[in-house]
N, C-alpha and C. Protein backbone atom coordinates (compact mmCIF):
# COMPACT_ATOMS: atom_id res chain seq x y z
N UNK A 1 42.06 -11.25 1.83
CA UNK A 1 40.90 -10.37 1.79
C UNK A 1 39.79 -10.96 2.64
N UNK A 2 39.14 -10.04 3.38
CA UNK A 2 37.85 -10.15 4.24
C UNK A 2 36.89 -10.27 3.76
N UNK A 3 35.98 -11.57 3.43
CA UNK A 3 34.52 -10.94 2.81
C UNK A 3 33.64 -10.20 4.22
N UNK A 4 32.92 -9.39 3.58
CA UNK A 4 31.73 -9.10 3.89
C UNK A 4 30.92 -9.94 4.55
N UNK A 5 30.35 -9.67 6.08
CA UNK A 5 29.30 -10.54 6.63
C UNK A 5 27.73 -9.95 5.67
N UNK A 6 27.23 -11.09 5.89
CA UNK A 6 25.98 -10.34 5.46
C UNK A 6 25.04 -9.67 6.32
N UNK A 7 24.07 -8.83 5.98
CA UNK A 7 23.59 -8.27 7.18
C UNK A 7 21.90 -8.70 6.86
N UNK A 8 21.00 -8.45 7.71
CA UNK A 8 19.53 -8.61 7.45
C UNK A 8 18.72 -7.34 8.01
N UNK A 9 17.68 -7.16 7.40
CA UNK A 9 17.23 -6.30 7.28
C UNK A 9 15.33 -6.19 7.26
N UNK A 10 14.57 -5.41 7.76
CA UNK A 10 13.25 -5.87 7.46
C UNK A 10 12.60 -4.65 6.37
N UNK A 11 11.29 -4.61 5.81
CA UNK A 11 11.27 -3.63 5.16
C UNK A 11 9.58 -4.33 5.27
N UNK A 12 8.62 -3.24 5.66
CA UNK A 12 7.30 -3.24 5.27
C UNK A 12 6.63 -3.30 4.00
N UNK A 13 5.80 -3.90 4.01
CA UNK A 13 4.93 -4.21 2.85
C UNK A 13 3.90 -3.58 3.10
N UNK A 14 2.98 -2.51 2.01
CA UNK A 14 1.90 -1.94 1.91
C UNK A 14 0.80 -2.58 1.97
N UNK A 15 -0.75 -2.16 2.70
CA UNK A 15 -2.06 -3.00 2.30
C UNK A 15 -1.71 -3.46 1.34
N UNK A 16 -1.99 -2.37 -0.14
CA UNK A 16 -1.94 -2.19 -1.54
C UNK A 16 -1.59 -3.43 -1.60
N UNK A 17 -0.16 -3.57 -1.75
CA UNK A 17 0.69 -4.57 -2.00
C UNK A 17 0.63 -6.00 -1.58
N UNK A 18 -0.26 -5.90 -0.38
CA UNK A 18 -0.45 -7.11 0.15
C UNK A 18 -1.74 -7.61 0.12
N UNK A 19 -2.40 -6.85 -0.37
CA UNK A 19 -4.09 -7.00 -1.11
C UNK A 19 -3.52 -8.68 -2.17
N UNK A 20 -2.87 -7.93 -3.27
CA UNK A 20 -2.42 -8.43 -4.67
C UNK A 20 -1.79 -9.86 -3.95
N UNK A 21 -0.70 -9.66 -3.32
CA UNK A 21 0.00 -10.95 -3.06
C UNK A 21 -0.71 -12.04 -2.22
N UNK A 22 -1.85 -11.80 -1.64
CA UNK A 22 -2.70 -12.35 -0.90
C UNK A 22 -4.14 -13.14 -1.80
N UNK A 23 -3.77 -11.90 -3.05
CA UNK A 23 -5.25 -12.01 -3.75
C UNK A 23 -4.75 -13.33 -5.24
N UNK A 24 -3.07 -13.20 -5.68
CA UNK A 24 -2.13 -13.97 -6.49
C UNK A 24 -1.40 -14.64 -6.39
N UNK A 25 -0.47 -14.33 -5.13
CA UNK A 25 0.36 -15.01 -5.11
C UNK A 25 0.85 -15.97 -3.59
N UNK A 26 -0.11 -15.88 -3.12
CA UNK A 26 0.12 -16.99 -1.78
C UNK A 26 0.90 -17.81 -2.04
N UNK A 27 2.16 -18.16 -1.20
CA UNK A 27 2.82 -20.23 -1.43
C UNK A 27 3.78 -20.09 -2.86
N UNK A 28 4.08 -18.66 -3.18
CA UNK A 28 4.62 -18.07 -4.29
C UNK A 28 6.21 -17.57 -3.98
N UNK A 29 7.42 -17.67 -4.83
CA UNK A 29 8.43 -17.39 -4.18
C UNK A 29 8.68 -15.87 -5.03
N UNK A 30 8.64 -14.73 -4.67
CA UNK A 30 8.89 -13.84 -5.44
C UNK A 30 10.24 -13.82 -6.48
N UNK A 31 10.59 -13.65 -7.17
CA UNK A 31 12.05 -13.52 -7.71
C UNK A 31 13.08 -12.20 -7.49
N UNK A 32 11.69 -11.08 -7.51
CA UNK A 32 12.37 -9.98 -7.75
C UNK A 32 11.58 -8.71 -7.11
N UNK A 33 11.56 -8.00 -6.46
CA UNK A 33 11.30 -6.97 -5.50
C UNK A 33 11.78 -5.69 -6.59
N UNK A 34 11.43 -4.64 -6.02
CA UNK A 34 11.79 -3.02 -7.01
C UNK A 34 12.12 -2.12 -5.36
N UNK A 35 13.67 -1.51 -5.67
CA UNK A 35 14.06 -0.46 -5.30
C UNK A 35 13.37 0.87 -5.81
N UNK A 36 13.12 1.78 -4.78
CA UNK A 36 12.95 3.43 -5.87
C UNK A 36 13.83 4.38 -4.68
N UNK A 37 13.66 5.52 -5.70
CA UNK A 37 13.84 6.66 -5.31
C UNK A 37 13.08 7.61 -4.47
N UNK A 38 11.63 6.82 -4.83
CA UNK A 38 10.73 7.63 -4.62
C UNK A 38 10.37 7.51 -2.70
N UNK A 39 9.57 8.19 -1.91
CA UNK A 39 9.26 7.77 -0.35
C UNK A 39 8.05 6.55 -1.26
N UNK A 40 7.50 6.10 -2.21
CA UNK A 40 6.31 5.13 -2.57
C UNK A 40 7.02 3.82 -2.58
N UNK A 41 8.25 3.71 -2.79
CA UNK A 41 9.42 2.32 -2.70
C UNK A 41 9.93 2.62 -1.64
N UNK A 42 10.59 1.53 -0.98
CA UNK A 42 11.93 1.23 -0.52
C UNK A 42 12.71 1.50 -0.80
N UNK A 43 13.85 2.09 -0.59
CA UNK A 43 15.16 2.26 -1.09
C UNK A 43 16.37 0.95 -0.43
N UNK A 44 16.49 0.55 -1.55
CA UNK A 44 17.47 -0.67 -1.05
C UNK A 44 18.81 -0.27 -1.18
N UNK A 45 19.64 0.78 -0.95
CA UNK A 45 20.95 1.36 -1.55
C UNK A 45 21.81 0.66 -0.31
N UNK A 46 21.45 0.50 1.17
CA UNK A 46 22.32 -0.01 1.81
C UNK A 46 22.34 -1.88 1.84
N UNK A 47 21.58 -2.57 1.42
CA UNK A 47 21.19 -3.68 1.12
C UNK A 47 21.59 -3.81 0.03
N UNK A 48 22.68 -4.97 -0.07
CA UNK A 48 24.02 -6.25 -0.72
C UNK A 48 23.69 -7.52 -1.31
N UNK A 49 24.28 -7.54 -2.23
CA UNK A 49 24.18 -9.53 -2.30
C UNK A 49 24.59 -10.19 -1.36
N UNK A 50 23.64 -11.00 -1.15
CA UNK A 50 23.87 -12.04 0.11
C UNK A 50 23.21 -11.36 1.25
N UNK A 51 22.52 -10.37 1.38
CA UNK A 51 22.02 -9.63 2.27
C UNK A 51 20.67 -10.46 2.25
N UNK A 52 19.84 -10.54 3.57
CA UNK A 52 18.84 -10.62 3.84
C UNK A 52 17.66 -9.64 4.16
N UNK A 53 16.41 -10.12 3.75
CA UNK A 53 15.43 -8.85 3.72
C UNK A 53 13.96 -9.78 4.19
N UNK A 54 13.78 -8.89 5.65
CA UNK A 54 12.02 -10.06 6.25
C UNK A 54 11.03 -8.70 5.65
N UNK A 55 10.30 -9.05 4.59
CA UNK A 55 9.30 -8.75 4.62
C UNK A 55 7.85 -8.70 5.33
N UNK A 56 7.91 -7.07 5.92
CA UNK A 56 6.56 -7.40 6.96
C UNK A 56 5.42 -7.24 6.54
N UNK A 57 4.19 -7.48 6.99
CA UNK A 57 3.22 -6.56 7.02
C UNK A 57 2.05 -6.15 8.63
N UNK A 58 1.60 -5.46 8.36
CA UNK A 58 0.78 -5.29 9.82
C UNK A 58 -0.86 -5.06 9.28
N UNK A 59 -1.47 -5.60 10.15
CA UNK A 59 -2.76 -5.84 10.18
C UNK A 59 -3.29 -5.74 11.27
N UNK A 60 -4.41 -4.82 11.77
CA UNK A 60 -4.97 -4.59 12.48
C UNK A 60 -4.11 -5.09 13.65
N UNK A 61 -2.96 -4.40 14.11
CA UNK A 61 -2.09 -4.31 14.99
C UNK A 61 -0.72 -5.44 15.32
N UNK A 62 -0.95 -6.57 14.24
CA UNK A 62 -0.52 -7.71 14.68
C UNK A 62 -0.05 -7.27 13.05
N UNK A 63 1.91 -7.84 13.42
CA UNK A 63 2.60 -7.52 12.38
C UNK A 63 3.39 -9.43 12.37
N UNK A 64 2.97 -9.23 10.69
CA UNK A 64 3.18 -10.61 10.08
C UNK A 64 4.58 -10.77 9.27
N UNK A 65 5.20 -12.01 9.35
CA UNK A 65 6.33 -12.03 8.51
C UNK A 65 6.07 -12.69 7.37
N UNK A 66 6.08 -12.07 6.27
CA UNK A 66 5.29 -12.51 4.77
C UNK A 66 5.94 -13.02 4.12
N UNK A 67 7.49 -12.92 4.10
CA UNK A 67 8.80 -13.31 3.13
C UNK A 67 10.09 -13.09 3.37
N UNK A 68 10.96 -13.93 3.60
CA UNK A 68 12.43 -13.98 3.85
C UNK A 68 12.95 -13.91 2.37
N UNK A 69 13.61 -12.29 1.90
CA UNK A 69 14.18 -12.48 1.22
C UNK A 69 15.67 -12.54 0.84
N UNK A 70 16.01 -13.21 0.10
CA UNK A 70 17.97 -12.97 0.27
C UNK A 70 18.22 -12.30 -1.06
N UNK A 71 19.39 -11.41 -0.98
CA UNK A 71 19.28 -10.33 -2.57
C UNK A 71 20.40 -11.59 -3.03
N UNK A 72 20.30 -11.38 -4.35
CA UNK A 72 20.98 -11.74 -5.30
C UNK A 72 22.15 -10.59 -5.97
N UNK A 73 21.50 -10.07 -6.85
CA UNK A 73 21.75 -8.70 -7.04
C UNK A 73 20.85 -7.64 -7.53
N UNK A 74 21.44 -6.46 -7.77
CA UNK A 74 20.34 -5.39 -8.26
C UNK A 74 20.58 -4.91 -9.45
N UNK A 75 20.55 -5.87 -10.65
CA UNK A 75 20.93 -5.50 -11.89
C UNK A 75 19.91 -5.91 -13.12
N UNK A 76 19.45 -5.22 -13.90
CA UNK A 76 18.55 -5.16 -15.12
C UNK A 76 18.77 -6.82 -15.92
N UNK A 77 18.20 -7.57 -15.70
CA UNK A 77 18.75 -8.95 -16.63
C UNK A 77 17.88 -8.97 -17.68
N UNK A 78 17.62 -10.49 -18.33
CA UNK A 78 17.01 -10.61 -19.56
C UNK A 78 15.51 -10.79 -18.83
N UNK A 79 15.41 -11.39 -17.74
CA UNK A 79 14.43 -11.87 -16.87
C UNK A 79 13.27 -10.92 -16.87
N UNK A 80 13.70 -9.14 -17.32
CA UNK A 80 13.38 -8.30 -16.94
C UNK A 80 12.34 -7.53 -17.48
N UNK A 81 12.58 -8.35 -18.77
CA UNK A 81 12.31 -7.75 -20.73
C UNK A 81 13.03 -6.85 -20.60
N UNK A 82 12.49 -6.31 -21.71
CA UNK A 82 13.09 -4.83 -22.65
C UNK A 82 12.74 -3.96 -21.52
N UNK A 83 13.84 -2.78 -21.68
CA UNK A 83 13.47 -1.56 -21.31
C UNK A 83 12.48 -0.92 -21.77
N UNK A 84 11.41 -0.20 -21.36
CA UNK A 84 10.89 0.76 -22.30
C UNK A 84 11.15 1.58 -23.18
N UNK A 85 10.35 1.31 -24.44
CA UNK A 85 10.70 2.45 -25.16
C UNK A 85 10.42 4.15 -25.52
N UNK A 86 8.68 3.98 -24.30
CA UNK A 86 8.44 5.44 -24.24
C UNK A 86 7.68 5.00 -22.49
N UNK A 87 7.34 5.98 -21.92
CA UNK A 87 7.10 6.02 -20.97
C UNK A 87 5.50 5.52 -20.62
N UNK A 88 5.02 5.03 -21.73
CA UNK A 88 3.55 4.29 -21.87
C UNK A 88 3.83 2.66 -21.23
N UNK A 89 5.34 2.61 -22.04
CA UNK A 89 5.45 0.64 -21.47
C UNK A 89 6.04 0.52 -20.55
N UNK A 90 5.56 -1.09 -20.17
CA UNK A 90 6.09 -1.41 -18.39
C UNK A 90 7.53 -0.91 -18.32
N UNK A 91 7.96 -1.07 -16.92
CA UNK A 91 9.13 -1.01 -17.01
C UNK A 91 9.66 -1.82 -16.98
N UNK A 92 9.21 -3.18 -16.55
CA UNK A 92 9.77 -4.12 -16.32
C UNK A 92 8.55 -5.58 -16.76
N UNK A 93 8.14 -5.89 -17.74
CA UNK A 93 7.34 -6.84 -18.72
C UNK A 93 7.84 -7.97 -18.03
N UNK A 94 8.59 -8.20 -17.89
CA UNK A 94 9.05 -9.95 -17.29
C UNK A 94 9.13 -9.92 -16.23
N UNK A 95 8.61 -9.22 -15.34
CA UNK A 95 8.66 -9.57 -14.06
C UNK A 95 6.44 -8.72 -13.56
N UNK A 96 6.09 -8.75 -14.96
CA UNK A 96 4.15 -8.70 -14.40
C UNK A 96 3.66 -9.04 -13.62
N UNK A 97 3.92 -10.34 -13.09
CA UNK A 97 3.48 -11.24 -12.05
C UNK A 97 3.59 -10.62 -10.67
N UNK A 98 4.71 -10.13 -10.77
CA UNK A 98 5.21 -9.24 -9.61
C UNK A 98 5.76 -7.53 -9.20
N UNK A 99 4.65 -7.48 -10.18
CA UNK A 99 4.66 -6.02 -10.79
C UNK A 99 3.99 -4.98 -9.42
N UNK A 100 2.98 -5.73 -8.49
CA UNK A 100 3.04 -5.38 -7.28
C UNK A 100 3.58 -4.90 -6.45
N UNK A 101 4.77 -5.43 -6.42
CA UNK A 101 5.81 -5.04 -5.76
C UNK A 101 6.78 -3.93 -5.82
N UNK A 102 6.42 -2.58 -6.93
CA UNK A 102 7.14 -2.07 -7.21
C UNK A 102 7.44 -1.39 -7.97
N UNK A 103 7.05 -2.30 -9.19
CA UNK A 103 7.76 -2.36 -10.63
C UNK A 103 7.26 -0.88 -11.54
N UNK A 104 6.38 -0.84 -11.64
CA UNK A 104 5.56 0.88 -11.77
C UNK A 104 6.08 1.83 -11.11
N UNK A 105 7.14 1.55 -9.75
CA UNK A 105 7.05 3.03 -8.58
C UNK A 105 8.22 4.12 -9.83
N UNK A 106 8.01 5.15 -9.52
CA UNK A 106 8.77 6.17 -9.23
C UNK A 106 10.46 5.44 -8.83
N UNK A 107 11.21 5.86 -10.27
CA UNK A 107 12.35 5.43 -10.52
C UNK A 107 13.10 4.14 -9.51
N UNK A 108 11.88 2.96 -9.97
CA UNK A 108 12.19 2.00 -9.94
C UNK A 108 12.86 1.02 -10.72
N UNK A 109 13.86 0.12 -9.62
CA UNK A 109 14.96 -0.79 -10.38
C UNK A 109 14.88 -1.98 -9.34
N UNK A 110 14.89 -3.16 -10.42
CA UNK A 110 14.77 -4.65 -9.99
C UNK A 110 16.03 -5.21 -8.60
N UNK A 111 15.38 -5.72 -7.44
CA UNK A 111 16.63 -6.29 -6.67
C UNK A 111 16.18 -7.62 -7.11
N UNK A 112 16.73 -9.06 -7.41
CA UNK A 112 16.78 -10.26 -7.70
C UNK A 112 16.92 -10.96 -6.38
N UNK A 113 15.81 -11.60 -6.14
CA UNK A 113 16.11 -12.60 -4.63
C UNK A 113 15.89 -13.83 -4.94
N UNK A 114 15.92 -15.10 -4.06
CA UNK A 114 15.86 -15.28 -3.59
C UNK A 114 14.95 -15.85 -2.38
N UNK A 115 13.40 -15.92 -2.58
CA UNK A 115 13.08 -15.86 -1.39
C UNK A 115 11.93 -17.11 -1.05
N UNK A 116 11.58 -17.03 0.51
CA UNK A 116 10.77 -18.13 0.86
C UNK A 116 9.10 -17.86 0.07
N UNK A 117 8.35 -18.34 0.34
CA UNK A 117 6.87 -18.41 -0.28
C UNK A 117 6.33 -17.17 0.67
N UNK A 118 5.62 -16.48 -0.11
CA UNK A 118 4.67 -15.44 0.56
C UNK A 118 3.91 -16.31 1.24
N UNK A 119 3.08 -15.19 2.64
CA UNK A 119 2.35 -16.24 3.29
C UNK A 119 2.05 -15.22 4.29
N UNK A 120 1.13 -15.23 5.34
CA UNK A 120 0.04 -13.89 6.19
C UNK A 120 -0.54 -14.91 7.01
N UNK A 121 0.55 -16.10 7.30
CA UNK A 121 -0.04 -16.68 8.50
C UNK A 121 0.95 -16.85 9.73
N UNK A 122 1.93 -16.17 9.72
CA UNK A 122 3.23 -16.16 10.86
C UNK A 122 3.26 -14.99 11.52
N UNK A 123 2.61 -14.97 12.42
CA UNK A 123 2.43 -13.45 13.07
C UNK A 123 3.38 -13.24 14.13
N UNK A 124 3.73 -12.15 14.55
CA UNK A 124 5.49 -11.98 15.15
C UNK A 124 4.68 -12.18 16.83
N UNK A 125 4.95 -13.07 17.40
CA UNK A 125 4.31 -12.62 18.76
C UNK A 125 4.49 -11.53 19.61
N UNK A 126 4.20 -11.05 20.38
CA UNK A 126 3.83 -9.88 20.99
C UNK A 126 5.51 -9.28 22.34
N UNK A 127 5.92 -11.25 22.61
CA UNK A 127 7.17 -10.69 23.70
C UNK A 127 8.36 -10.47 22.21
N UNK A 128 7.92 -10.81 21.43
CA UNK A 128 8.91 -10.68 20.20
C UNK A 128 9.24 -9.66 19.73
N UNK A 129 7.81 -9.41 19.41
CA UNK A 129 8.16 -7.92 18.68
C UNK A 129 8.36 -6.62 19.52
N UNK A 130 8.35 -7.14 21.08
CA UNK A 130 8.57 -5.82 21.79
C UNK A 130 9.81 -5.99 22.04
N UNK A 131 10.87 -7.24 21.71
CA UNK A 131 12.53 -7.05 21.79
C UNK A 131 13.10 -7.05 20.60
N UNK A 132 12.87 -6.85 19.65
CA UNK A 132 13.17 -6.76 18.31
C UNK A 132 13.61 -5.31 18.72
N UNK A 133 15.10 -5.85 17.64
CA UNK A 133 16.28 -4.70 17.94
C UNK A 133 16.89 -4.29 16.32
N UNK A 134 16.72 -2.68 15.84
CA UNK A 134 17.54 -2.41 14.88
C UNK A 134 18.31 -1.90 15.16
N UNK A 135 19.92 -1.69 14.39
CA UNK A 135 21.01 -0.91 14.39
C UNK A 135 20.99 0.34 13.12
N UNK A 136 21.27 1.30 13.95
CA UNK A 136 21.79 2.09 12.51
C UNK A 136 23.06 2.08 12.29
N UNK A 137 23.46 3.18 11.30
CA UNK A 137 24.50 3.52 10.66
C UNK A 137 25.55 3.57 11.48
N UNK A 138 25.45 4.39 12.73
CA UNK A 138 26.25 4.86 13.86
C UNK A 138 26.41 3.61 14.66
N UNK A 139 25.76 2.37 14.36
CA UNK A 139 25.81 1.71 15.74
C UNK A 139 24.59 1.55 17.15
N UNK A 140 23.94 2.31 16.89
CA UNK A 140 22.89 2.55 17.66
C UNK A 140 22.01 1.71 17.08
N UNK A 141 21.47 1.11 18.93
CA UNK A 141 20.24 0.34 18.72
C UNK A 141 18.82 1.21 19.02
N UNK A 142 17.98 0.13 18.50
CA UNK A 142 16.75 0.63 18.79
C UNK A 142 15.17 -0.28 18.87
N UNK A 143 14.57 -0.23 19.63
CA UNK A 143 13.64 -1.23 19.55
C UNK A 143 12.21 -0.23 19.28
N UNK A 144 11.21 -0.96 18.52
CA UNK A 144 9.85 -0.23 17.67
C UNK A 144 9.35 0.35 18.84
N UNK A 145 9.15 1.43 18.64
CA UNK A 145 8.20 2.69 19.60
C UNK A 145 6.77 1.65 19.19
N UNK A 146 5.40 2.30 20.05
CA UNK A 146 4.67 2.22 19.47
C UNK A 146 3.86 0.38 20.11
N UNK A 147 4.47 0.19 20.59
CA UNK A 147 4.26 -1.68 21.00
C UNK A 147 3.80 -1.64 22.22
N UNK A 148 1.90 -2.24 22.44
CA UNK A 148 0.98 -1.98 23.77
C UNK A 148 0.63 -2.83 23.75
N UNK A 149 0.99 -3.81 24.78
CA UNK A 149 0.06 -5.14 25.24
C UNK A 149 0.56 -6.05 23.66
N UNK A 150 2.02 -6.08 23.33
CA UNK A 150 2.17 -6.90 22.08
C UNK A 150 1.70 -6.75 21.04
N UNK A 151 0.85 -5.80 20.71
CA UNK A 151 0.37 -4.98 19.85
C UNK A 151 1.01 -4.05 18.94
N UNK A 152 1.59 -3.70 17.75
CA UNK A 152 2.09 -2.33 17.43
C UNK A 152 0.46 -1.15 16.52
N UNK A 153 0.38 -0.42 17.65
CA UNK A 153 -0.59 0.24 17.72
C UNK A 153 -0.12 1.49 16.13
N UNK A 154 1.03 1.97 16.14
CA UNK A 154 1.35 2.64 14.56
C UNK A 154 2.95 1.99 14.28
N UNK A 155 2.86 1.91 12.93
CA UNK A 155 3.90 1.20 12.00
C UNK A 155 4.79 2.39 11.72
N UNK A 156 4.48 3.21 12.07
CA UNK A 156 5.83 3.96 11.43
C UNK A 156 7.10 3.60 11.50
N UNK A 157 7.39 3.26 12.74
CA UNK A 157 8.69 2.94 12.83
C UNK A 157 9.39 1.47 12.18
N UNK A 158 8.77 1.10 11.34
CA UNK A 158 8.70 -0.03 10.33
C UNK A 158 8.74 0.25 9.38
N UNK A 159 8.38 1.31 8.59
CA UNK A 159 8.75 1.72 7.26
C UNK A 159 10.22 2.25 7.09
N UNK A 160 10.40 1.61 5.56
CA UNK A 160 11.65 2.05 4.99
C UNK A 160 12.24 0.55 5.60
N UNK A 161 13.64 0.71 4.67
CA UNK A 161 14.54 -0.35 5.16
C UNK A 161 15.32 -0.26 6.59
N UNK A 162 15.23 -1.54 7.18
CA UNK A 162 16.23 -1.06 8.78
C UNK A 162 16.58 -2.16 9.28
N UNK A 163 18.30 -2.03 9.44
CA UNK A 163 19.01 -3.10 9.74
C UNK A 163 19.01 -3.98 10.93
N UNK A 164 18.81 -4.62 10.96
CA UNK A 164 18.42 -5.79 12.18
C UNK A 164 19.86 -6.17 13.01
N UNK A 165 19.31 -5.87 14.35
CA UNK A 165 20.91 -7.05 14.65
C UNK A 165 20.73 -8.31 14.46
N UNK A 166 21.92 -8.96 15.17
CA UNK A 166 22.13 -10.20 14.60
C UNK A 166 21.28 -11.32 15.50
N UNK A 167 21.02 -10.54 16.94
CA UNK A 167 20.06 -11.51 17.33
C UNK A 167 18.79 -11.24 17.36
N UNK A 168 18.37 -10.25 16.31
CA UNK A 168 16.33 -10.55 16.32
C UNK A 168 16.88 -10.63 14.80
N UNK A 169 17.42 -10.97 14.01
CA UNK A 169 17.40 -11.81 12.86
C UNK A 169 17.28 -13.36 12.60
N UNK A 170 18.38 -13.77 14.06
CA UNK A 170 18.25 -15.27 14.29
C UNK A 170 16.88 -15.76 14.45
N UNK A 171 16.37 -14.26 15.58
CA UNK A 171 14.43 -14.73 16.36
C UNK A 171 13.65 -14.37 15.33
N UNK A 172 13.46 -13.71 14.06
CA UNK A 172 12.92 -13.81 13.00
C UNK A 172 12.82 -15.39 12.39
N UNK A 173 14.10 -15.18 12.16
CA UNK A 173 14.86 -16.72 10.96
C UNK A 173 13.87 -17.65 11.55
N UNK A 174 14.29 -18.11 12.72
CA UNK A 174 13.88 -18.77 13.66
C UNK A 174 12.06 -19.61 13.63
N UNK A 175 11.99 -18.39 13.66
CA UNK A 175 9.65 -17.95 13.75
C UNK A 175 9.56 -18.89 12.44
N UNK A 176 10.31 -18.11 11.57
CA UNK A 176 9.71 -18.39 9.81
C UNK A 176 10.01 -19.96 9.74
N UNK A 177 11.25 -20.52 9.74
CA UNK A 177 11.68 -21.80 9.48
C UNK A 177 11.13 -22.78 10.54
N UNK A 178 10.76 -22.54 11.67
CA UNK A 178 9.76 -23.43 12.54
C UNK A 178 8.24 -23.55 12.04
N UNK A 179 7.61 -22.34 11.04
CA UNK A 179 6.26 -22.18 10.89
C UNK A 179 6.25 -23.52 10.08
N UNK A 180 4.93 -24.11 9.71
CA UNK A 180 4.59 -25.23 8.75
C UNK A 180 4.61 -24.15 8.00
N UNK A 181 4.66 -25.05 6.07
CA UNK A 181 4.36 -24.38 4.91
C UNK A 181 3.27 -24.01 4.67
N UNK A 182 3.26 -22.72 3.87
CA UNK A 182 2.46 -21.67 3.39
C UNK A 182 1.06 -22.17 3.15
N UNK A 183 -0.04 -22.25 3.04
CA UNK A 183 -1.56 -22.53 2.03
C UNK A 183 -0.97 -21.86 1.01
N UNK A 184 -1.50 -22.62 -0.25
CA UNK A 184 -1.52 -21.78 -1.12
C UNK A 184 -2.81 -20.75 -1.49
N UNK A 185 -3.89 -21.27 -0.41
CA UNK A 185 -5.00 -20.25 -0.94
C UNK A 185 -4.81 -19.09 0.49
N UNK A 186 -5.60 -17.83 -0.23
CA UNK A 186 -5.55 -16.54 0.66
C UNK A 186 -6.54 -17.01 2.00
């Protein structure tokens, strides 16, 4: 039997979201991220254990790599608390800390990572992010519309999950594991 390569993947991070993790959790390793259903989450349905996930964000044109995460899996543990019992309680009590991330959205469910320390000081440089290459489903590549003078002037094409090839995953990997460690202050 063949295992599975793993694949990597990037997925944007909201202001919102990056207000909180900036404002709590700097130099922090997340545990656990939230899939939804909803367009307000991510949908992680093509993203695996052992899969990789670069969390971005963008700021006034300059898009940052905030967190390398690796999934574990995407299953309800004890880690998680209780389910709710009416639609007043969290959904997920044991994971508050990182309730940011998700945990409230619109038929949201826990992915378990994995990951390096949050952090909003590794900014993707400009010849970088204009060769940064995703694949889809079909095979087809594609590099971010939208990129002026190294700049990405609109993020759209950054939202949602989207599979990376294998060589602007290496030039991701690469950026993050050369950066010095995180501050822990914002």
């Amino acid at each position: 039997m063949i295992a599975a390569m793993s694949a990597a993947f990037t997925t944007l991070w909201t202001h919102d979201v990056c207000r909180e993790l900036r404002r709590h959790r700097v130099g922090e390793r997340p545990p656990v991220a939230f899939s939804g259903v909803h367009q307000s989450l991510p949908s992680w349905t093509s993203v695996g254990a052992g899969d990789e996930v670069f969390a971005l964000h963008v700021n006034r044109c300059v898009v940052y790599l905030v967190s390398r995460l690796r999934v574990i899996d995407k299953q309800r543990h004890e880690c998680c608390g209780p389910a709710p019992a009416s639609w007043r309680d969290p959904a997920y009590p044991g994971h508050g800390a990182w309730a940011m991330l998700g945990a409230a959205g619109c038929g949201a469910s826990p992915v378990h990572v994995e990951a390096t320390p949050v952090r909003f000081d590794v900014a993707i440089p400009g010849d970088l992010l204009s060769t940064l290459t995703w694949r889809n489903r079909r095979g087809e590549q594609r590099t971010l519309k939208y990129v002026v003078n190294g700049r990405l002037e609109r993020s759209v094409s950054l939202q949602s999950i989207r599979r990376l090839t294998d060589e602007s995953t290496g030039r991701l990997a690469a950026l993050l594991d050369s950066s010095p460690p995180p501050n822990r202050t914002p």
